[in-house]
Protein backbone atom coordinates (compact mmCIF):
# COMPACT_ATOMS: atom_id res chain seq x y z
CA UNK A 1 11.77 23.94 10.34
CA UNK A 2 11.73 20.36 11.90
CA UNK A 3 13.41 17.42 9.49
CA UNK A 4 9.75 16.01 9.56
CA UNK A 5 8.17 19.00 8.16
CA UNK A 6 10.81 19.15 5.19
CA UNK A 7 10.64 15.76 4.64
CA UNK A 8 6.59 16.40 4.40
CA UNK A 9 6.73 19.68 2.19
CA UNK A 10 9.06 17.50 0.04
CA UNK A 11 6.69 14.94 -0.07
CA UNK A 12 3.58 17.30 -1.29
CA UNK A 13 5.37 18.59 -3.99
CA UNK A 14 6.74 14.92 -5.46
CA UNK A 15 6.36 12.21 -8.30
CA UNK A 16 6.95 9.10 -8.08
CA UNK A 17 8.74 8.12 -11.26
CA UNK A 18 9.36 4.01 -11.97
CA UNK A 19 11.62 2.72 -14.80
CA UNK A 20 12.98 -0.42 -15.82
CA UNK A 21 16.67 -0.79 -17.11
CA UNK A 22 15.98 -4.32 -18.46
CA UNK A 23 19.45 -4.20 -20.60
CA UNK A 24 21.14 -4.23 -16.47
CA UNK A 25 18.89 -7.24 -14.97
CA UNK A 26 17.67 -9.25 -17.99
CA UNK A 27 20.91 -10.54 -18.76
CA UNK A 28 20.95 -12.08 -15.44
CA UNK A 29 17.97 -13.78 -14.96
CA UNK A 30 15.94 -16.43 -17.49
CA UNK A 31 13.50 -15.92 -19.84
CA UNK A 32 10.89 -14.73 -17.17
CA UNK A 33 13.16 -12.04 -16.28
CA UNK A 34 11.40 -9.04 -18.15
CA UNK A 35 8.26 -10.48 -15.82
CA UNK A 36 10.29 -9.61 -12.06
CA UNK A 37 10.74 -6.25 -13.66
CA UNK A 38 7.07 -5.69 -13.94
CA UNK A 39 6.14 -7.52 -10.44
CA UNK A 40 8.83 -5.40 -8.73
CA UNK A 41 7.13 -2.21 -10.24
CA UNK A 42 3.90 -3.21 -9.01
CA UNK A 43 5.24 -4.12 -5.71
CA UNK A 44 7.18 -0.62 -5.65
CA UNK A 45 3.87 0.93 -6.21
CA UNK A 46 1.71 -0.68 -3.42
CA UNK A 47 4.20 0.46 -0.65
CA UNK A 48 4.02 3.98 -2.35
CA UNK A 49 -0.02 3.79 -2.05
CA UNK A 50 0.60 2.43 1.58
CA UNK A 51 2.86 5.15 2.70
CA UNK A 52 0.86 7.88 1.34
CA UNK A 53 -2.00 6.46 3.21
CA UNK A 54 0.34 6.68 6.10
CA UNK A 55 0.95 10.08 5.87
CA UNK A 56 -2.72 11.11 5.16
CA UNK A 57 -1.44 11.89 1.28
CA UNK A 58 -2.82 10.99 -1.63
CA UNK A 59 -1.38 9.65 -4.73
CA UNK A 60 -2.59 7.49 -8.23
CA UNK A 61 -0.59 5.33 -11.03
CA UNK A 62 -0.53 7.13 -14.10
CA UNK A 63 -0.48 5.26 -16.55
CA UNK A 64 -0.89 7.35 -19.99
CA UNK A 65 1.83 9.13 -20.79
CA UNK A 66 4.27 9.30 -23.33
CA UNK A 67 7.42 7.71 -22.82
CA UNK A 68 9.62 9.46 -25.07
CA UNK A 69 8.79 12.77 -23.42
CA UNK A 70 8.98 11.24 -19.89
CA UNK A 71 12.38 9.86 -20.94
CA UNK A 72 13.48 13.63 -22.34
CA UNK A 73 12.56 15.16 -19.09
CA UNK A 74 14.33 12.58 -16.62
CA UNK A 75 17.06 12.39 -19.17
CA UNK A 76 16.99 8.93 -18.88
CA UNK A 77 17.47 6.20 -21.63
CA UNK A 78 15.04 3.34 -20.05
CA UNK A 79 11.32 2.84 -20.78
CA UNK A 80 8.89 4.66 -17.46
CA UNK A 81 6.75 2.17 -16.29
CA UNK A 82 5.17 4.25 -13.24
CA UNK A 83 4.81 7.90 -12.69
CA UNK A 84 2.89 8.45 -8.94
CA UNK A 85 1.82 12.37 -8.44
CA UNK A 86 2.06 12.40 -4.55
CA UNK A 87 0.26 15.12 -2.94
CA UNK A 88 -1.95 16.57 0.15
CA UNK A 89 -6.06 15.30 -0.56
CA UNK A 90 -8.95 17.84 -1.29
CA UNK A 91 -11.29 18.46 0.83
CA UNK A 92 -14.30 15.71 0.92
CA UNK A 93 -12.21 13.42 -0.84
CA UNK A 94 -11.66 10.04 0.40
């Protein structure tokens, strides 16, 4: 199997996931701080969309979810912003 056609089956069968650890950058930055993390999770997204579109994949922000159960499956501790399903498109859809 080429590197390509890992990276791809990789790719079909991945999620996106986008969280912010505001307790690392806040303390850094001013006020508007808690702002950056939202515009950087936005920006995150759009090259996600971009690539897939690249790669003749498909993918979507989802946005309803619940974030303790998110959190208990990536054993993390900070609040999911983004999850992205990324995945091959069905047939006829654009």
């Amino acid at each position: 199997m080429k590197i390509f056609d890992f990276f791809l089956a990789f790719l079909i069968n991945f999620s996106f996931f986008c969280y912010s650890q505001e307790a690392v950058m806040l303390p850094s930055v001013d006020t508007r701080g808690k702002r950056y993390v939202y515009m950087e999770a936005g920006h995150s997204a759009q090259n996600i969309y971009l690539e897939a579109e690249t790669l003749n994949l498909a993918t979507v922000v989802v946005g309803a979810f619940d974030d303790e159960k998110v959190k208990k499956v990536l054993k993390v501790k900070s609040v999911p912003l983004y999850i992205m399903p990324i995945g091959r498109r069905r047939d006829g859809a654009f």
